[in-house]
PDB file of N, CA and C in Angstrom:
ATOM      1  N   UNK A   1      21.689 -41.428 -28.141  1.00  0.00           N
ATOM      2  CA  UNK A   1      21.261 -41.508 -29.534  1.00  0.00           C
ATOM      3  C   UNK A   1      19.990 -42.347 -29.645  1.00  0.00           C
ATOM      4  N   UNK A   2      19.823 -43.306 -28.969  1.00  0.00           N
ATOM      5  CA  UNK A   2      18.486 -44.295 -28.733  1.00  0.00           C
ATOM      6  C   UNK A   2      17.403 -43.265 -28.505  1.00  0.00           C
ATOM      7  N   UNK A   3      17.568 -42.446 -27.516  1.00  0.00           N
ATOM      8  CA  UNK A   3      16.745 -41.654 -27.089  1.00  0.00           C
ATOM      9  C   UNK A   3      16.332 -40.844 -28.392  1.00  0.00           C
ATOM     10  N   UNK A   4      17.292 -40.159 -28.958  1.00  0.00           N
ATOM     11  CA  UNK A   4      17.158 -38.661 -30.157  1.00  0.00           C
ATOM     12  C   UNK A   4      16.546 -39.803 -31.265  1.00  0.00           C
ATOM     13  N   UNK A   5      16.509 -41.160 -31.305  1.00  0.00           N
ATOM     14  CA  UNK A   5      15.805 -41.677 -32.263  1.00  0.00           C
ATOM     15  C   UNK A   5      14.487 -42.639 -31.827  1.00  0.00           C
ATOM     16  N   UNK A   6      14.673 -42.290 -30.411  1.00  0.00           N
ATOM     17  CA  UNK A   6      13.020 -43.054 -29.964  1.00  0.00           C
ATOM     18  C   UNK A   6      12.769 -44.501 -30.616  1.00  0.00           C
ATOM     19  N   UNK A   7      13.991 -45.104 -30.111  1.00  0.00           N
ATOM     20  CA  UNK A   7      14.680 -46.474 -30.214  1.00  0.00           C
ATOM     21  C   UNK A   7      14.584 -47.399 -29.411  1.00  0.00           C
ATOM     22  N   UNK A   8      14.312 -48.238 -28.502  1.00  0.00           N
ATOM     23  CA  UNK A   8      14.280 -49.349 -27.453  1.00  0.00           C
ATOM     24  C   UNK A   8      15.680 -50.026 -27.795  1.00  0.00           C
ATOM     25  N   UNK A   9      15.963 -50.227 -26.343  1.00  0.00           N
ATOM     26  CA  UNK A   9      17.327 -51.763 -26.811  1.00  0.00           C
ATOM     27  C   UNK A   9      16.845 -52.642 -27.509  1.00  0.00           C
ATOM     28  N   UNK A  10      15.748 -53.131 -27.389  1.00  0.00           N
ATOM     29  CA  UNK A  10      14.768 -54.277 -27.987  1.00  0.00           C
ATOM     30  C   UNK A  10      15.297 -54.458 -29.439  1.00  0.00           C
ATOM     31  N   UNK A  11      14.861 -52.802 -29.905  1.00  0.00           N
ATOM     32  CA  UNK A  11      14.682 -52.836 -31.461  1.00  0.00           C
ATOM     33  C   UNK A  11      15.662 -52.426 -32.347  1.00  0.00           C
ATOM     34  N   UNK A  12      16.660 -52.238 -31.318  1.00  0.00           N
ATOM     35  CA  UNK A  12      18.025 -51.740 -31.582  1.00  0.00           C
ATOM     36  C   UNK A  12      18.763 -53.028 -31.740  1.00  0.00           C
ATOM     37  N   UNK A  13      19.221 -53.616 -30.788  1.00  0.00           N
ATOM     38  CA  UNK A  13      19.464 -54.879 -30.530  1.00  0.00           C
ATOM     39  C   UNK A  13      19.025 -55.879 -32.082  1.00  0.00           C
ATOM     40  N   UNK A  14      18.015 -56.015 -32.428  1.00  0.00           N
ATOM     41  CA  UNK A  14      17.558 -56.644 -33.233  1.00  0.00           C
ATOM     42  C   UNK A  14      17.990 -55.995 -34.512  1.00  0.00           C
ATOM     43  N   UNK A  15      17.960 -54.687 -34.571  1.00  0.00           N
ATOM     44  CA  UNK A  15      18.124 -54.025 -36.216  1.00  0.00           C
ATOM     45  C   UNK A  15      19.923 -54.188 -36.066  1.00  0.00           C
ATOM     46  N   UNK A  16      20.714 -54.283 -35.136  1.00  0.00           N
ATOM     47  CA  UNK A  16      21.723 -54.341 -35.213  1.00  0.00           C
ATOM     48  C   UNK A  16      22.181 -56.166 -35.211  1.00  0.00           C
ATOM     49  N   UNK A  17      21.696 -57.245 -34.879  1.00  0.00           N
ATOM     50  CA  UNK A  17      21.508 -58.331 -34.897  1.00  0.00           C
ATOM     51  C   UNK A  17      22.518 -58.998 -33.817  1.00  0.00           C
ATOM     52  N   UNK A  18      22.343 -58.239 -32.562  1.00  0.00           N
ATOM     53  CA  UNK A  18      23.208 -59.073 -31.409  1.00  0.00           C
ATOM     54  C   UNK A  18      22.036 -59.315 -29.826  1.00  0.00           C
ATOM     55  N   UNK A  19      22.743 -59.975 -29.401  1.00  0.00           N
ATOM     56  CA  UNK A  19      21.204 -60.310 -28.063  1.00  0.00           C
ATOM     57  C   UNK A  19      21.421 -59.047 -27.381  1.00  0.00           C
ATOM     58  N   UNK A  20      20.307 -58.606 -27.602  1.00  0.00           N
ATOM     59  CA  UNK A  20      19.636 -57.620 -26.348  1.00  0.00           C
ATOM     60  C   UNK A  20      20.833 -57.704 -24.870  1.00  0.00           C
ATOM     61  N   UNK A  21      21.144 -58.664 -23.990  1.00  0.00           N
ATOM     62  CA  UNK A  21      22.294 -58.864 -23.072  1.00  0.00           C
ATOM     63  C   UNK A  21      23.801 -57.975 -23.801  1.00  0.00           C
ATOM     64  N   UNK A  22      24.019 -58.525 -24.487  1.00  0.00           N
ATOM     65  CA  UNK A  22      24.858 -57.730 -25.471  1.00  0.00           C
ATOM     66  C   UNK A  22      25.331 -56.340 -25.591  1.00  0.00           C
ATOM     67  N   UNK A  23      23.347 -56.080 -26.315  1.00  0.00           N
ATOM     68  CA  UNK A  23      23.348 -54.412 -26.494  1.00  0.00           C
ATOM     69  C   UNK A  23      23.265 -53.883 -24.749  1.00  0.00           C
ATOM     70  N   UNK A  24      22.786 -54.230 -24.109  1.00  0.00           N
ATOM     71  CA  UNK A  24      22.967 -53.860 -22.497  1.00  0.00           C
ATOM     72  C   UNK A  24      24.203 -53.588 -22.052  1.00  0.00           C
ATOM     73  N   UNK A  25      25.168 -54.381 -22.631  1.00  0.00           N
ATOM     74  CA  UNK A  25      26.522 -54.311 -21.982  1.00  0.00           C
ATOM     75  C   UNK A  25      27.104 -53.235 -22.606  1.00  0.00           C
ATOM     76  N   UNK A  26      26.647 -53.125 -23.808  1.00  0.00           N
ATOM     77  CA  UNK A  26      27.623 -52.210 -24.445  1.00  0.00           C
ATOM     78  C   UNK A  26      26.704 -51.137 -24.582  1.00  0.00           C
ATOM     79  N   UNK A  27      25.591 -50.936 -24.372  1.00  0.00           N
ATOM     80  CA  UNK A  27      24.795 -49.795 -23.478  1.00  0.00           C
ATOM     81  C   UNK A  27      25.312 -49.048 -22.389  1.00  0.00           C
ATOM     82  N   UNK A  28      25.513 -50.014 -21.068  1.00  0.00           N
ATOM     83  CA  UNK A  28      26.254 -49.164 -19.961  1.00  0.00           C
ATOM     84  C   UNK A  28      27.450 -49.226 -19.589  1.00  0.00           C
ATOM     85  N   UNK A  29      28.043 -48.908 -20.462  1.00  0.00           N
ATOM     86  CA  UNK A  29      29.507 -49.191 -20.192  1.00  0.00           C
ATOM     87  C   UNK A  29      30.401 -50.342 -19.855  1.00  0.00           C
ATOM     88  N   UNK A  30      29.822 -51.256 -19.946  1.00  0.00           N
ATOM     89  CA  UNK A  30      30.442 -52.610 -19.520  1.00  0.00           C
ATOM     90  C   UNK A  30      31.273 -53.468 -20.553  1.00  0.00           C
ATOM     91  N   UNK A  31      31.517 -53.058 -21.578  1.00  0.00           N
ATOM     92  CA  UNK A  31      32.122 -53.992 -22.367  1.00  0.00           C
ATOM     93  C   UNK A  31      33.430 -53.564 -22.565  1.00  0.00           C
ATOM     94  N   UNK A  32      34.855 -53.987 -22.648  1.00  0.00           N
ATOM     95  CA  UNK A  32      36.029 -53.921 -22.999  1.00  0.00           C
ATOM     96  C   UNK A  32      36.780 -53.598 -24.356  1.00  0.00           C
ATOM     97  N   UNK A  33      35.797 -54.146 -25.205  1.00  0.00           N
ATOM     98  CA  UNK A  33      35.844 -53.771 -26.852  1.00  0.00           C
ATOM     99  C   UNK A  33      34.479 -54.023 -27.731  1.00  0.00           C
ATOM    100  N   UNK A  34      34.754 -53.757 -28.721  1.00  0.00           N
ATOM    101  CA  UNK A  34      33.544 -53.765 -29.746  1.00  0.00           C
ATOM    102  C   UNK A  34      34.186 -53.887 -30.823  1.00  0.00           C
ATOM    103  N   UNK A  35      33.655 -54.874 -31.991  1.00  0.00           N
ATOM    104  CA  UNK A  35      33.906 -55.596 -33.119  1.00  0.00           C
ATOM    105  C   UNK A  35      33.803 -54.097 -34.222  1.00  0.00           C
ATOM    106  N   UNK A  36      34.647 -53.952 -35.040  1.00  0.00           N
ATOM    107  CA  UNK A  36      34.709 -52.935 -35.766  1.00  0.00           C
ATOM    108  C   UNK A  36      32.711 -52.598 -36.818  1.00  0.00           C
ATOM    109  N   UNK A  37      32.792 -54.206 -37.161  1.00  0.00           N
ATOM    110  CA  UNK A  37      31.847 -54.578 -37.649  1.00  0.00           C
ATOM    111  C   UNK A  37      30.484 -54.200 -36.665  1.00  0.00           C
ATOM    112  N   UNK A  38      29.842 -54.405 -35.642  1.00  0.00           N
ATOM    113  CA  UNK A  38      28.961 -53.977 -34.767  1.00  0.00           C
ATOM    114  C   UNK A  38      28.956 -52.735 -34.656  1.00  0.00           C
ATOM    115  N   UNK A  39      30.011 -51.615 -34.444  1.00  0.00           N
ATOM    116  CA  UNK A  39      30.024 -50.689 -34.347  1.00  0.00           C
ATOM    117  C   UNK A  39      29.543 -49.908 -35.538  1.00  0.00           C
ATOM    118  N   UNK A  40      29.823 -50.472 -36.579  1.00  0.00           N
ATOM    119  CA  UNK A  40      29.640 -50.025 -37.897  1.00  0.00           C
ATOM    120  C   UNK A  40      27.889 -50.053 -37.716  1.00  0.00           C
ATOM    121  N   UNK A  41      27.256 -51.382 -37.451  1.00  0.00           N
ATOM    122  CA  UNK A  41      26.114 -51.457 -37.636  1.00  0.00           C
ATOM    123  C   UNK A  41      25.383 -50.415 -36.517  1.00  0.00           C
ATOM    124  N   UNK A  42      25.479 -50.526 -35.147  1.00  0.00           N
ATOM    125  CA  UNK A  42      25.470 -49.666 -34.758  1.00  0.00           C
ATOM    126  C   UNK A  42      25.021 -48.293 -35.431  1.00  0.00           C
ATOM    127  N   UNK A  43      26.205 -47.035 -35.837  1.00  0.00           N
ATOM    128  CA  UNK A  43      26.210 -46.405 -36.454  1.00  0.00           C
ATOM    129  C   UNK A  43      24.989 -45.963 -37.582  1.00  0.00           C
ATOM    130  N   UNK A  44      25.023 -47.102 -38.062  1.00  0.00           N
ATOM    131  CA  UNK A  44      24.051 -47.341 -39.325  1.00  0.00           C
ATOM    132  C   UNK A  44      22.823 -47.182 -38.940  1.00  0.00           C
ATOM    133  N   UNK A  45      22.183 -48.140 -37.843  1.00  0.00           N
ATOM    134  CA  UNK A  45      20.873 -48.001 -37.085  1.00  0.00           C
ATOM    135  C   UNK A  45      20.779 -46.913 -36.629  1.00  0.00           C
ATOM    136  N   UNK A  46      21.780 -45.929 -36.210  1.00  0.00           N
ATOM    137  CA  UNK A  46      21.283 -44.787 -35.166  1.00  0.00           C
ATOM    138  C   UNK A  46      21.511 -43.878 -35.714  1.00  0.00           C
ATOM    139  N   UNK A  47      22.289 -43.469 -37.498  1.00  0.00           N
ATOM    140  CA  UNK A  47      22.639 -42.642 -38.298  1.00  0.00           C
ATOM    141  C   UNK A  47      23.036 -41.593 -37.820  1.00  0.00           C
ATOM    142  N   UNK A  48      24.587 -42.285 -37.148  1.00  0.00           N
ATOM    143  CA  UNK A  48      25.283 -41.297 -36.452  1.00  0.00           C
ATOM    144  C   UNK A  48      27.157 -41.502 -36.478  1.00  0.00           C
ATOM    145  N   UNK A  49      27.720 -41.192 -35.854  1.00  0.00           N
ATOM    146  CA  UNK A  49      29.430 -41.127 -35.883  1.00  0.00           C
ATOM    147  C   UNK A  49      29.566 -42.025 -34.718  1.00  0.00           C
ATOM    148  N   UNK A  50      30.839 -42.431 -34.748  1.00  0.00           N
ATOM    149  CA  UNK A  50      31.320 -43.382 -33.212  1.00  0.00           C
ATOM    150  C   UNK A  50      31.159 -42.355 -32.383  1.00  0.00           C
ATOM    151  N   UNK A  51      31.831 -41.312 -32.998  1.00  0.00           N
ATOM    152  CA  UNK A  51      32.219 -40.645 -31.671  1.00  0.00           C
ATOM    153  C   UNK A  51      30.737 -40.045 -30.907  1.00  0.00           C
ATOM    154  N   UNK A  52      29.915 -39.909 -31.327  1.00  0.00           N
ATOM    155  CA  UNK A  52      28.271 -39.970 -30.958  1.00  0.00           C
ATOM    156  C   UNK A  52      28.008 -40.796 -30.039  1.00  0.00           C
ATOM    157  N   UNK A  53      28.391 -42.165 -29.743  1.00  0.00           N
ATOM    158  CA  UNK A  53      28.258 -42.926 -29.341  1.00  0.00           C
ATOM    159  C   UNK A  53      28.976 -43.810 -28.441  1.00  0.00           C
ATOM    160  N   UNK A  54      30.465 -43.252 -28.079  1.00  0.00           N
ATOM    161  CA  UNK A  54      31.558 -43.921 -27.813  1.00  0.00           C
ATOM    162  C   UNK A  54      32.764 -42.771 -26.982  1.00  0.00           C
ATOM    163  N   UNK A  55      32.824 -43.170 -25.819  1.00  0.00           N
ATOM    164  CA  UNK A  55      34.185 -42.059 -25.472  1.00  0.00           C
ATOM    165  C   UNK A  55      35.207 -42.806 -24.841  1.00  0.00           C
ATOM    166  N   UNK A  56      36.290 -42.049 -25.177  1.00  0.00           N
ATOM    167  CA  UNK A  56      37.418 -42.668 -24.225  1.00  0.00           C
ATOM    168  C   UNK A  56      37.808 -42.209 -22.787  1.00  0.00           C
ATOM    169  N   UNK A  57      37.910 -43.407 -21.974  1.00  0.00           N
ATOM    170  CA  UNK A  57      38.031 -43.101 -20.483  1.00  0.00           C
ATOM    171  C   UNK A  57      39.119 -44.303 -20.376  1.00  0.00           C
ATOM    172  N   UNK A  58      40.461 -43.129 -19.564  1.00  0.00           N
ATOM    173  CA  UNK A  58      41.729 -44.458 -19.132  1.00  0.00           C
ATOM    174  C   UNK A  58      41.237 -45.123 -18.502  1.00  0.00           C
ATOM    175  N   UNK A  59      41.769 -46.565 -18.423  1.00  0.00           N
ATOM    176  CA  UNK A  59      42.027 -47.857 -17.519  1.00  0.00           C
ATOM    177  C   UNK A  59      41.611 -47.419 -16.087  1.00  0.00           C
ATOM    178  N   UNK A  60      40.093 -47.942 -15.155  1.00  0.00           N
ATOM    179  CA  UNK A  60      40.381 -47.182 -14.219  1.00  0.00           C
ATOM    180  C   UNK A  60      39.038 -46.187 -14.031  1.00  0.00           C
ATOM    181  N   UNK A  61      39.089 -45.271 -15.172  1.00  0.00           N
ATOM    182  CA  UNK A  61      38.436 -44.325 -14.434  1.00  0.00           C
ATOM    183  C   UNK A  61      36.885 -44.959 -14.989  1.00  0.00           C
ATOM    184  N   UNK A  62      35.966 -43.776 -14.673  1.00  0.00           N
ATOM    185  CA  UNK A  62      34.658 -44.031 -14.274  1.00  0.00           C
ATOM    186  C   UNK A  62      33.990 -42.805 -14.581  1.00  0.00           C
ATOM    187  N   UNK A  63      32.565 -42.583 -15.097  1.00  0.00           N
ATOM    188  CA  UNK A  63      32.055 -41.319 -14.762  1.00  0.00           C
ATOM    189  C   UNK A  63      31.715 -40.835 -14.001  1.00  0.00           C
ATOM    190  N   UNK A  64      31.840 -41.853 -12.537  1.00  0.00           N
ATOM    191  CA  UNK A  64      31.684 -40.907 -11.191  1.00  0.00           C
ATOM    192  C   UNK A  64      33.396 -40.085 -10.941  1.00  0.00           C
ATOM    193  N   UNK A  65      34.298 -41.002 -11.719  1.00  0.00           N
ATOM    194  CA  UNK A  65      35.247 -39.816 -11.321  1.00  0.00           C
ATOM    195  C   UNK A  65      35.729 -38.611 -11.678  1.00  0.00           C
ATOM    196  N   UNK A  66      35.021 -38.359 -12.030  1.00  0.00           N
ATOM    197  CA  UNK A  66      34.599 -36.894 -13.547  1.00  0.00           C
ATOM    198  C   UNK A  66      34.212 -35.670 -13.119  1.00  0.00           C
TER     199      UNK A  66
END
């Protein structure tokens, strides 16, 4: 979605108001949860759905195991 809106983490990060480290983590898959609230903002900045932005993968797996 960054991309389809020609977005930087930079400016994403900032219009969403969390550190750049942050938006990275929850960029590549690294984060465990997300605040209902962030996600919301999220959303808002990239004028899009969670599910746009968000998939579910069990405990475990990976997209190399796909």
């Amino acid at each position: 979605m960054m991309a389809k809106r020609k977005m930087s983490l930079g400016e994403l990060s900032e219009r969403v108001d969390i550190t750049p480290a942050n938006m990275s983590i929850l960029k590549n898959g690294k984060a465990k949860a997300i605040r209902f609230s962030t996600l919301e903002a999220v959303c808002r900045v990239l004028d899009c759905q969670p599910g746009d932005i968000i998939e579910y993968r069990p405990d475990g797996e990976d997209k190399s195991n796909q």
